[in-house]
PDB file of N, CA and C in Angstrom:
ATOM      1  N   UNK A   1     103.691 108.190 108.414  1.00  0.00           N
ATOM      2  CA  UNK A   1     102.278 108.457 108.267  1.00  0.00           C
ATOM      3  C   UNK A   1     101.983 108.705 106.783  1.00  0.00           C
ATOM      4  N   UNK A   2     100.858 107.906 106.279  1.00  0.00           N
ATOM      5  CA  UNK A   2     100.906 108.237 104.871  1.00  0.00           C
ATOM      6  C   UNK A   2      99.134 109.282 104.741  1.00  0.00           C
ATOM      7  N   UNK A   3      99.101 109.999 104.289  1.00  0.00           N
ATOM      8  CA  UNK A   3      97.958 110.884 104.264  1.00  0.00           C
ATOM      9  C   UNK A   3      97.152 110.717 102.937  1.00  0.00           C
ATOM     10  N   UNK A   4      96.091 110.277 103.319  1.00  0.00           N
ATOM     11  CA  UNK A   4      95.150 109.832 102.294  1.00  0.00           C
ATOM     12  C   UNK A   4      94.306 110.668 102.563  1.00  0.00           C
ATOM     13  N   UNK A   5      93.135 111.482 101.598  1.00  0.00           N
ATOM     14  CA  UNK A   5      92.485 112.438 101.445  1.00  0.00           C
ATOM     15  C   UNK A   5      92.333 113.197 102.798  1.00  0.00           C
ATOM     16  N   UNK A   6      91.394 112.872 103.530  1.00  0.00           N
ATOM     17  CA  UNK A   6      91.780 113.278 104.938  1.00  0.00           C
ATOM     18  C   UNK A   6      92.061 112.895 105.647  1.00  0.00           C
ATOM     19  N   UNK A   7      92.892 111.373 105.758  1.00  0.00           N
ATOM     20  CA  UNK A   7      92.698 110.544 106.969  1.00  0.00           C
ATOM     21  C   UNK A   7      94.038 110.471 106.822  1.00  0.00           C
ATOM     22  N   UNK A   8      95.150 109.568 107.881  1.00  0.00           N
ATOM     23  CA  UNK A   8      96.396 109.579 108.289  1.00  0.00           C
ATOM     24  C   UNK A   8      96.151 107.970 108.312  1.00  0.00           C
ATOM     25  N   UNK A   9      97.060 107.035 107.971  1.00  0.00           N
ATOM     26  CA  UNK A   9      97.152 105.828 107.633  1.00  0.00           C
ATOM     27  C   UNK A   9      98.640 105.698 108.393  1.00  0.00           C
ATOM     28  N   UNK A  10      98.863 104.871 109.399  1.00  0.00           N
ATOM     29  CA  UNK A  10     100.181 104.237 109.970  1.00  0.00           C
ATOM     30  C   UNK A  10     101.098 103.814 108.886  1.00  0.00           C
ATOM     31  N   UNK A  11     102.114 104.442 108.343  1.00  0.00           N
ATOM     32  CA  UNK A  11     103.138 103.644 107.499  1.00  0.00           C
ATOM     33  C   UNK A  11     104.080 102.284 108.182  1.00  0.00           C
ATOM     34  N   UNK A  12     104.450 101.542 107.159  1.00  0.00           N
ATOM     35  CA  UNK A  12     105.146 100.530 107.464  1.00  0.00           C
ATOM     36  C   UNK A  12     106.139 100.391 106.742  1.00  0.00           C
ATOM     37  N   UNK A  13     107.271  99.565 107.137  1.00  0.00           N
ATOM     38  CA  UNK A  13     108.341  99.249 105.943  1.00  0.00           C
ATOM     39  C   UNK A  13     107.883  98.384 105.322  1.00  0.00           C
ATOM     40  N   UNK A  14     107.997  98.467 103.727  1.00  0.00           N
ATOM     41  CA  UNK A  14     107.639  97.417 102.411  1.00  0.00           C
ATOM     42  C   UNK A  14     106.000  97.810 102.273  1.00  0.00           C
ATOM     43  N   UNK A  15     105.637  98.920 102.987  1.00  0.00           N
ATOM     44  CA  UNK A  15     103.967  98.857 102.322  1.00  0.00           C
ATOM     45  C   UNK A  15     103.620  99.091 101.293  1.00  0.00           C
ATOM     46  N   UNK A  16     102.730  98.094 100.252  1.00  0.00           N
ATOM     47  CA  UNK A  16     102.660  98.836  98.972  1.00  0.00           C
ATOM     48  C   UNK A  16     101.403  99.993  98.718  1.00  0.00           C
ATOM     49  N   UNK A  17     101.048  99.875  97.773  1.00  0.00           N
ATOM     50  CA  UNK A  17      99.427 100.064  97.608  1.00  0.00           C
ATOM     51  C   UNK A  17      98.511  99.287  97.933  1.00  0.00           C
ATOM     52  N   UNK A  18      98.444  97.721  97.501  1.00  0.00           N
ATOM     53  CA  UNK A  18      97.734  97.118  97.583  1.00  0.00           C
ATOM     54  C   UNK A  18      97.224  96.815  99.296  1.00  0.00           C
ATOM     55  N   UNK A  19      98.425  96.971 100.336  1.00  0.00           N
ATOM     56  CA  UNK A  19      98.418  97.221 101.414  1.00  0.00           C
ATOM     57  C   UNK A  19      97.551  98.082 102.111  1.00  0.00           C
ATOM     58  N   UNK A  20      97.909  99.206 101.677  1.00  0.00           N
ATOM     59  CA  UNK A  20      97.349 100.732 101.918  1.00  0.00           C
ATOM     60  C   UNK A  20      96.273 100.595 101.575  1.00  0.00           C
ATOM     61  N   UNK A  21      95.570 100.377 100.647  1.00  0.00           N
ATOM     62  CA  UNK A  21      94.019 100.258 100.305  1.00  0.00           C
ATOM     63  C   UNK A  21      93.494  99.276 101.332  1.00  0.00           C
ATOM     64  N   UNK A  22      94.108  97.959 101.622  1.00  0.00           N
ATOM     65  CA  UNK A  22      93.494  97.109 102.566  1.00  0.00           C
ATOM     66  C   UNK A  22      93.471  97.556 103.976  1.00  0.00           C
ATOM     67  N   UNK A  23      94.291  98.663 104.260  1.00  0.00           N
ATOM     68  CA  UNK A  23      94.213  99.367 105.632  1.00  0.00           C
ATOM     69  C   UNK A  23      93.393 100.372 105.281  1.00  0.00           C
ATOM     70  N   UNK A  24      92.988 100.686 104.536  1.00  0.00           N
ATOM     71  CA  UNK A  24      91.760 101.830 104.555  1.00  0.00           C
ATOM     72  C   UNK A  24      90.350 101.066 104.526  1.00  0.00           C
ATOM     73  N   UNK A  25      90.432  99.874 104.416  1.00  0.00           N
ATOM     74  CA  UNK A  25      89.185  99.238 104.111  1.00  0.00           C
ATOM     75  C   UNK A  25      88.274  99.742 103.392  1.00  0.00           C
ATOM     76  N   UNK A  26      88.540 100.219 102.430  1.00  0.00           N
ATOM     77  CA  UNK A  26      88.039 100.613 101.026  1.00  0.00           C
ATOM     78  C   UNK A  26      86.714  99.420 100.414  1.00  0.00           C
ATOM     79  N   UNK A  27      85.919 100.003  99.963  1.00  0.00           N
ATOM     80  CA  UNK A  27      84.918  99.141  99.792  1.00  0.00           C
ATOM     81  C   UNK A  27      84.679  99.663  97.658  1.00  0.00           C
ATOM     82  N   UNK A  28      85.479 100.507  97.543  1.00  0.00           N
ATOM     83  CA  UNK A  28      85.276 100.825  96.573  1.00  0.00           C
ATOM     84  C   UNK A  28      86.560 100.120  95.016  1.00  0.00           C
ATOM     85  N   UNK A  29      86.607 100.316  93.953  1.00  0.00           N
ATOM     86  CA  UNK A  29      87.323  99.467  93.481  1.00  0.00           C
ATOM     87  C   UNK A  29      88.185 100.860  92.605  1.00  0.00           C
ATOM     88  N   UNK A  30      89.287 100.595  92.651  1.00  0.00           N
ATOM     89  CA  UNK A  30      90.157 101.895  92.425  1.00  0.00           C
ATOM     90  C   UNK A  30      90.896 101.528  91.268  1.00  0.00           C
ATOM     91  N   UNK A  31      90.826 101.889  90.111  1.00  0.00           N
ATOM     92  CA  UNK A  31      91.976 101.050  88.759  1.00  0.00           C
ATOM     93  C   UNK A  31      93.027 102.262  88.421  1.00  0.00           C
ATOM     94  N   UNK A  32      93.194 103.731  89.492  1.00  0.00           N
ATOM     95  CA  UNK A  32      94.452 103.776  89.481  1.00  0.00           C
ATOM     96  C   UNK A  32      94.555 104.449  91.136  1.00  0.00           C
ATOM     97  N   UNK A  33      95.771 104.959  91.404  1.00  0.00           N
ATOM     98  CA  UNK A  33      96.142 105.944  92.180  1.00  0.00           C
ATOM     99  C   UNK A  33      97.045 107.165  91.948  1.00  0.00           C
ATOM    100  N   UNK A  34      97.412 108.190  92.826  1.00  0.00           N
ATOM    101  CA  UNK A  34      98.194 109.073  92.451  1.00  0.00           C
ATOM    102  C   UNK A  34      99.138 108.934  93.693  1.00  0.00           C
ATOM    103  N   UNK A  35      99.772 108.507  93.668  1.00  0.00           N
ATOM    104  CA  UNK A  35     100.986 108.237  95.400  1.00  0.00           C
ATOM    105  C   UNK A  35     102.329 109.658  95.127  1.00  0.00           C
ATOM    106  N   UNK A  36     101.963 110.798  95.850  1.00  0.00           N
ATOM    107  CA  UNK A  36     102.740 111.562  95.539  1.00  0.00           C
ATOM    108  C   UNK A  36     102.257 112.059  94.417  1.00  0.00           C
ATOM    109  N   UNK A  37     102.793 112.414  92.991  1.00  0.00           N
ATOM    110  CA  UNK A  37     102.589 112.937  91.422  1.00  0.00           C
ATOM    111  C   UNK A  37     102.997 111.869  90.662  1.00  0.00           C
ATOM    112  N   UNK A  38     103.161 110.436  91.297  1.00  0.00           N
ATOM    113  CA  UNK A  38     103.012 109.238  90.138  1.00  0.00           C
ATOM    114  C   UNK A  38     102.050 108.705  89.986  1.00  0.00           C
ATOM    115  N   UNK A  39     101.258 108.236  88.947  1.00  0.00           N
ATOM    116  CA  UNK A  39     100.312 107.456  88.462  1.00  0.00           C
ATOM    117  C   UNK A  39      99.972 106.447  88.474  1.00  0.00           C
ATOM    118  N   UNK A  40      99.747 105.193  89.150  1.00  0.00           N
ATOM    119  CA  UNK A  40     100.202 103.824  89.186  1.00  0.00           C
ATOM    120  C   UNK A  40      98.606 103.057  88.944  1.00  0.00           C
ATOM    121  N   UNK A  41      98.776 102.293  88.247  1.00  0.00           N
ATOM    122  CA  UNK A  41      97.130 102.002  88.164  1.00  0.00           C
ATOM    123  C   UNK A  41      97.410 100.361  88.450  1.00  0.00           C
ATOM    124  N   UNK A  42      96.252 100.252  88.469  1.00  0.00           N
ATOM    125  CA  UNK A  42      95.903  98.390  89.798  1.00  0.00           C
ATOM    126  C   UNK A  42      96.842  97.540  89.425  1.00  0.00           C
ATOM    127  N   UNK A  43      97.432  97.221  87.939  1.00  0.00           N
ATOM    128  CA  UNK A  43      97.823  96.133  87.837  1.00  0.00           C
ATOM    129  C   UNK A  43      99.641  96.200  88.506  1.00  0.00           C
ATOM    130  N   UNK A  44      99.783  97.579  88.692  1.00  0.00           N
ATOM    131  CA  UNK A  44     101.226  97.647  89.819  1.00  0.00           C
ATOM    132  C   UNK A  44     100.869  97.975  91.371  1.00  0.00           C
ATOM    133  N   UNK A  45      99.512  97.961  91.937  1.00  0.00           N
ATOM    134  CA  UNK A  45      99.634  97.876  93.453  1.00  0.00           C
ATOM    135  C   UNK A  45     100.356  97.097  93.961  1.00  0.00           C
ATOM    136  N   UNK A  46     100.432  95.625  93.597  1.00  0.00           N
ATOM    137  CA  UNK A  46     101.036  94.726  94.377  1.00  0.00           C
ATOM    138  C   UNK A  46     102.875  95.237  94.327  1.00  0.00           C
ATOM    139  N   UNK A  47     102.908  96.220  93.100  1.00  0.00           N
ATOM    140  CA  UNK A  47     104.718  95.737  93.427  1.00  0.00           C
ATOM    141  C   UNK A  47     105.115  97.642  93.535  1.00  0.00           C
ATOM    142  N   UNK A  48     104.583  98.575  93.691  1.00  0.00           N
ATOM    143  CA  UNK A  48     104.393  99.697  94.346  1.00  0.00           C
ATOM    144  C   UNK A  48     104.816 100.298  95.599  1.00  0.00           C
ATOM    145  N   UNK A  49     105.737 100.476  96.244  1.00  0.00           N
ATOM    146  CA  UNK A  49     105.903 100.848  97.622  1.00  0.00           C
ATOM    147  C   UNK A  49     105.317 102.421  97.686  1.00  0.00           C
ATOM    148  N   UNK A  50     105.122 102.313  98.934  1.00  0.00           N
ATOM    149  CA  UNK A  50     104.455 103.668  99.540  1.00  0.00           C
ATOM    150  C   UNK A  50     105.267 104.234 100.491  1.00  0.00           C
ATOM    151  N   UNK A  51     105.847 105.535 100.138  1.00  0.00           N
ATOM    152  CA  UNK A  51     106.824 106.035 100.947  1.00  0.00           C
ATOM    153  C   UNK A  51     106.150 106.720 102.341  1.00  0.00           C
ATOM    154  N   UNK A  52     106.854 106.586 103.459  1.00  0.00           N
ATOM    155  CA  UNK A  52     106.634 107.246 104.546  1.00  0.00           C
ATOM    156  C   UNK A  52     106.622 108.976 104.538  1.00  0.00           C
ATOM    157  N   UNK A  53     105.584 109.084 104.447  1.00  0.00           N
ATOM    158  CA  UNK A  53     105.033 110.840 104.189  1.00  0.00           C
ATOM    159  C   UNK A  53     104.240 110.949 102.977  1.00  0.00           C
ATOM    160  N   UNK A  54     103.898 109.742 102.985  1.00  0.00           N
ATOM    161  CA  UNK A  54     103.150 110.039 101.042  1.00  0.00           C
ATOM    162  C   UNK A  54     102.162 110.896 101.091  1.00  0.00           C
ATOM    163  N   UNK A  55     101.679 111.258  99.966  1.00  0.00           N
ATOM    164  CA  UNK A  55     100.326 111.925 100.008  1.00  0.00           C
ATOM    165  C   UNK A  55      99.492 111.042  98.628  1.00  0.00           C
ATOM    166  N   UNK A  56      98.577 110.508  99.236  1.00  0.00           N
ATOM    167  CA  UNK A  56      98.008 109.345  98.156  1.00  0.00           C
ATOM    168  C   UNK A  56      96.272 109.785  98.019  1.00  0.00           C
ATOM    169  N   UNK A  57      96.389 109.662  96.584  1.00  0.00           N
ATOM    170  CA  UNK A  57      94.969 110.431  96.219  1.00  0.00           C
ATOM    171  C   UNK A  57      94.313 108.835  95.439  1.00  0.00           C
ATOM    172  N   UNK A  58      92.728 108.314  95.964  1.00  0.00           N
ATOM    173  CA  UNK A  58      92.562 107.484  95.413  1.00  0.00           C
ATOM    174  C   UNK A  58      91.844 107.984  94.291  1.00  0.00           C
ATOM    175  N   UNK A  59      91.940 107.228  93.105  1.00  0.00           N
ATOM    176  CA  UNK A  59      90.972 108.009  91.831  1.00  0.00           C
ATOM    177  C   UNK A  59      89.965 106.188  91.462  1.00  0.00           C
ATOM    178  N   UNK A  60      88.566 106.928  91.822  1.00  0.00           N
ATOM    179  CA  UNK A  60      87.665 105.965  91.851  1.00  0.00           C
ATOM    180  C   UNK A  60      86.977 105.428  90.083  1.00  0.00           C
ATOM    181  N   UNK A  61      86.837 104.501  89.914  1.00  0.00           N
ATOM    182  CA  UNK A  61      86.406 103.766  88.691  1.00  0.00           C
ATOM    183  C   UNK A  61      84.835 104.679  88.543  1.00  0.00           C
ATOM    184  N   UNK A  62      84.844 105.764  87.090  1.00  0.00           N
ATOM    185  CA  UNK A  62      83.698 106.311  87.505  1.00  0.00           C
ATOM    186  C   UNK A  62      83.073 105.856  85.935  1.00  0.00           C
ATOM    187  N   UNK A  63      81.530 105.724  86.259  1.00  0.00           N
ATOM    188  CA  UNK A  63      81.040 105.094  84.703  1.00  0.00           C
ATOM    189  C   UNK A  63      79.868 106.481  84.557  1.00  0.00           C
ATOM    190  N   UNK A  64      79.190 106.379  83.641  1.00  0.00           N
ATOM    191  CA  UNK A  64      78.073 107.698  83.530  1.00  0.00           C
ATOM    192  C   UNK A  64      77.915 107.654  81.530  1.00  0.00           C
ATOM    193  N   UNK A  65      77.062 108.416  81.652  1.00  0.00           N
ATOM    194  CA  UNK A  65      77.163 108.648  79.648  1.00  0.00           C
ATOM    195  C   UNK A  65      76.714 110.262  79.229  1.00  0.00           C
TER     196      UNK A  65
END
């Protein structure tokens, strides 16, 4: 089970990030994450695994001035 802010996401073997975001059906566009206390930002979702028990914090693309 991987635990994303409040919700519980089914783990799989080989899931990455890029995975995990597509099972959350995320509508939002995320240029990093925190999986556990590592940092991984978009251009390593695809090669990223997500461990079974993670705790994954999405950090959203925020603009403002």
């Amino acid at each position: 089970m991987i635990h994303v802010d409040d919700k519980h996401i089914p783990w799989r073997e080989g899931m990455t990030v890029t995975a995990l975001i597509e099972a959350l059906g995320a509508s939002y566009e995320y240029p990093a994450v925190r999986v556990n206390n590592k940092i991984v930002s978009r251009p390593q979702f695809d090669h990223t695994p997500v461990p079974d028990e993670a705790k994954v914090f999405l950090i959203p693309l925020v603009a403002g001035g």
